[in-house]
N, C-alpha and C. Protein backbone atom coordinates (compact mmCIF):
# COMPACT_ATOMS: atom_id res chain seq x y z
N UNK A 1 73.34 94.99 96.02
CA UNK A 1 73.69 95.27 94.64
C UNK A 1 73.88 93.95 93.91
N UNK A 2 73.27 93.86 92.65
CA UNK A 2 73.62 92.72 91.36
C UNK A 2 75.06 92.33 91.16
N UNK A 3 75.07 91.24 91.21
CA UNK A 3 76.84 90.53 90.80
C UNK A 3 77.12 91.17 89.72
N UNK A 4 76.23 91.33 88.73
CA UNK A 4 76.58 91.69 87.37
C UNK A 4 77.23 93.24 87.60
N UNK A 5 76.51 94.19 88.27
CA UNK A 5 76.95 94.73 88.37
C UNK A 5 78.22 95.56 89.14
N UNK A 6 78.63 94.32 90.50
CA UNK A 6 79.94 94.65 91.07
C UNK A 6 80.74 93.82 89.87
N UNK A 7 80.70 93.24 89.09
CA UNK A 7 81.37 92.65 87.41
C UNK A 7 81.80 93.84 87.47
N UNK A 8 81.04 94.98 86.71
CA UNK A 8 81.57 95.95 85.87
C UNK A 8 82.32 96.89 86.37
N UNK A 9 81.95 97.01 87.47
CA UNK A 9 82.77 98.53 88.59
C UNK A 9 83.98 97.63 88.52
N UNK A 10 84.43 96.27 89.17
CA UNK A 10 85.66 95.46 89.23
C UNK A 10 86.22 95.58 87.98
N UNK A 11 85.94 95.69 87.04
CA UNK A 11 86.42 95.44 86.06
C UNK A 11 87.51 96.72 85.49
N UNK A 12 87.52 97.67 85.92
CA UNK A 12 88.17 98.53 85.72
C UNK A 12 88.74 98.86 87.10
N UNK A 13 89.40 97.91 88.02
CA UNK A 13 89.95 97.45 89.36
C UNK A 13 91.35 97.07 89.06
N UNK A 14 92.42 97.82 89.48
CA UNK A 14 93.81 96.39 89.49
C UNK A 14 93.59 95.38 89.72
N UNK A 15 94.37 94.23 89.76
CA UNK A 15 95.24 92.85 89.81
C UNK A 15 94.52 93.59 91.67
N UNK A 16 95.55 94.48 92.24
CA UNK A 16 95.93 94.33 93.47
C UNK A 16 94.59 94.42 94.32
N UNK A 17 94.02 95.20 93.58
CA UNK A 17 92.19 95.99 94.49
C UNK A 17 91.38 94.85 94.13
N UNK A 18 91.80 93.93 93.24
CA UNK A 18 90.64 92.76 93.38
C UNK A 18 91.50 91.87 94.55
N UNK A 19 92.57 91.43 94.32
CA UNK A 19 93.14 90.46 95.43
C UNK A 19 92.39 91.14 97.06
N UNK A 20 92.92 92.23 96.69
CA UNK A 20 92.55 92.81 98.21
C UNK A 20 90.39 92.27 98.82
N UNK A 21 89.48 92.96 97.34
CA UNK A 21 88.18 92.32 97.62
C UNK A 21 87.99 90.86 97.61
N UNK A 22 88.93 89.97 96.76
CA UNK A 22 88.51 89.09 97.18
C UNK A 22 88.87 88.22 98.62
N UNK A 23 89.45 89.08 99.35
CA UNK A 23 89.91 88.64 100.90
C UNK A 23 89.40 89.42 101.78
N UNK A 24 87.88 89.99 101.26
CA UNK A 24 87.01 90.69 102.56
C UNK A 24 85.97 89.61 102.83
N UNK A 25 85.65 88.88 101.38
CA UNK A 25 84.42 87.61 102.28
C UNK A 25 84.23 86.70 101.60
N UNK A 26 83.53 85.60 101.69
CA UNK A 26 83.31 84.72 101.13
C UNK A 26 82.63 84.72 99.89
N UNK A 27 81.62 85.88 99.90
CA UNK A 27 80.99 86.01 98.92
C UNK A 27 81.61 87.38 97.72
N UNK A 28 82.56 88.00 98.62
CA UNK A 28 83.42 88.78 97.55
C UNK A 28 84.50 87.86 96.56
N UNK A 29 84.85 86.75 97.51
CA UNK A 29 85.63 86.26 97.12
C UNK A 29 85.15 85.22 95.55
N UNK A 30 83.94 84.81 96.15
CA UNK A 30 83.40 83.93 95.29
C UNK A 30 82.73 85.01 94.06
N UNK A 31 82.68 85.89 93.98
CA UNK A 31 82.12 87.13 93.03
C UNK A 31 83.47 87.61 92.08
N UNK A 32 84.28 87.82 92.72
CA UNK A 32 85.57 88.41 92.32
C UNK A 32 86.66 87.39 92.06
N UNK A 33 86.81 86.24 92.45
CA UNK A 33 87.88 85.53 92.27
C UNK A 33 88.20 85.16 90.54
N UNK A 34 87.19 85.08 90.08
CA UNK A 34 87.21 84.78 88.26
C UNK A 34 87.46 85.71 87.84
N UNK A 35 87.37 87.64 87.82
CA UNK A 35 87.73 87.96 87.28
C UNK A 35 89.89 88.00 87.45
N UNK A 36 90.04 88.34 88.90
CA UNK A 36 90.78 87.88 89.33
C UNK A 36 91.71 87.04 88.31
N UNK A 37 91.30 85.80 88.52
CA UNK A 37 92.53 84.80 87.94
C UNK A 37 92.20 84.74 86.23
N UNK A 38 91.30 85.67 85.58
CA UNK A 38 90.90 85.42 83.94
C UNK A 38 92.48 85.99 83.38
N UNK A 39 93.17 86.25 83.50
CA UNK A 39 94.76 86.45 83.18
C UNK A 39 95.55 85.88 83.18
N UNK A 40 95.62 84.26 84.17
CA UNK A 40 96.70 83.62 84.90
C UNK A 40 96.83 82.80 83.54
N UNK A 41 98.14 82.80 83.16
CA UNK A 41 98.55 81.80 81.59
C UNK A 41 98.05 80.35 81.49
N UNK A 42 96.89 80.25 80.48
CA UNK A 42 96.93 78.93 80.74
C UNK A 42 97.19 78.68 78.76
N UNK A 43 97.37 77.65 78.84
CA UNK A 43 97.96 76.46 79.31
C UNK A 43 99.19 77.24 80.23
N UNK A 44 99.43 76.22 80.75
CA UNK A 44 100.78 76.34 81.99
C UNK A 44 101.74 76.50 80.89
N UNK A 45 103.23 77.30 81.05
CA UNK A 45 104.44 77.73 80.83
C UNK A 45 105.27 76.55 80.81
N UNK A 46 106.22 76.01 79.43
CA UNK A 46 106.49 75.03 79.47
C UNK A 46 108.10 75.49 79.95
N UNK A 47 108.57 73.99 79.99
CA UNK A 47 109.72 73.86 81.14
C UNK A 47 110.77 74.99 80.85
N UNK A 48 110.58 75.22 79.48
CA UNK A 48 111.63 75.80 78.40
C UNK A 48 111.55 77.42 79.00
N UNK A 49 110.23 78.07 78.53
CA UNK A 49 109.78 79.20 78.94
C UNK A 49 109.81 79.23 80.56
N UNK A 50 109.96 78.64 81.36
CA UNK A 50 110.12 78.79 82.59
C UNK A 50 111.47 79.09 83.12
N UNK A 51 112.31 77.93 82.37
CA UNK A 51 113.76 78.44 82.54
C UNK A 51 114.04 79.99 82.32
N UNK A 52 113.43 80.32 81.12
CA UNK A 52 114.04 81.62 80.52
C UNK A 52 113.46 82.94 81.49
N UNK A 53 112.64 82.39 82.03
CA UNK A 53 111.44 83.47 83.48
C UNK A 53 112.64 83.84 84.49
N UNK A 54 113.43 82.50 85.06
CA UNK A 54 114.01 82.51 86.56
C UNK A 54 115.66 82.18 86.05
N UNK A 55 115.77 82.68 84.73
CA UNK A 55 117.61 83.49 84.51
C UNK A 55 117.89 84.56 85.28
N UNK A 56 118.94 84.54 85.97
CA UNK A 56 119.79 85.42 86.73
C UNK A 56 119.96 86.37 86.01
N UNK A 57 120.21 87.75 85.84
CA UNK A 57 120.59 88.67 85.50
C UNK A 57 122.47 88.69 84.56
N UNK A 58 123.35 87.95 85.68
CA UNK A 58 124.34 86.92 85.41
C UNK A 58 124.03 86.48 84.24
N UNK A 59 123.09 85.61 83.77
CA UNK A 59 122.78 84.20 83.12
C UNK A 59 123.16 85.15 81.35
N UNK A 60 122.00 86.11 82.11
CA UNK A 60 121.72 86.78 81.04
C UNK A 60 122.54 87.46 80.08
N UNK A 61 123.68 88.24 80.76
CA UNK A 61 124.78 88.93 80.21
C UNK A 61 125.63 88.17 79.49
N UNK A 62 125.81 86.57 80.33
CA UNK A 62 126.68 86.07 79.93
C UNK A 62 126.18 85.39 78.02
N UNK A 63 125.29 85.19 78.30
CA UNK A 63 124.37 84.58 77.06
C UNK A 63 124.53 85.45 75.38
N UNK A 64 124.46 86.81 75.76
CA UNK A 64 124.67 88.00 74.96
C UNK A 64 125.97 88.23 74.11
């Protein structure tokens, strides 16, 4: 089958059912890994927004 077309079937795939294909082969991996990571935030999360990610629940109440 055409890359293009395991594209489109993946494409309507979770986050989790692509992680999972792209760890059956080399060539799933290399097929699937872009759609895969086309989500991951870029630019990177600055120091600020990172803090506010990994507040305690604690952090949080108290802040309010």
């Amino acid at each position: 089958m055409a890359p293009e077309l395991w594209m489109i079937i993946a494409s309507f795939a979770s986050r989790q059912s692509l992680a999972r294909l792209c760890s059956v082969s080399h060539r799933f991996h290399s097929t699937f890994s872009a759609l895969l990571y086309a989500n991951v935030v870029d630019p990177p999360l600055t120091s600020g927004q990172s803090a506010r990610l990994v507040r305690t629940p604690n952090d949080a109440q108290t802040n309010v």
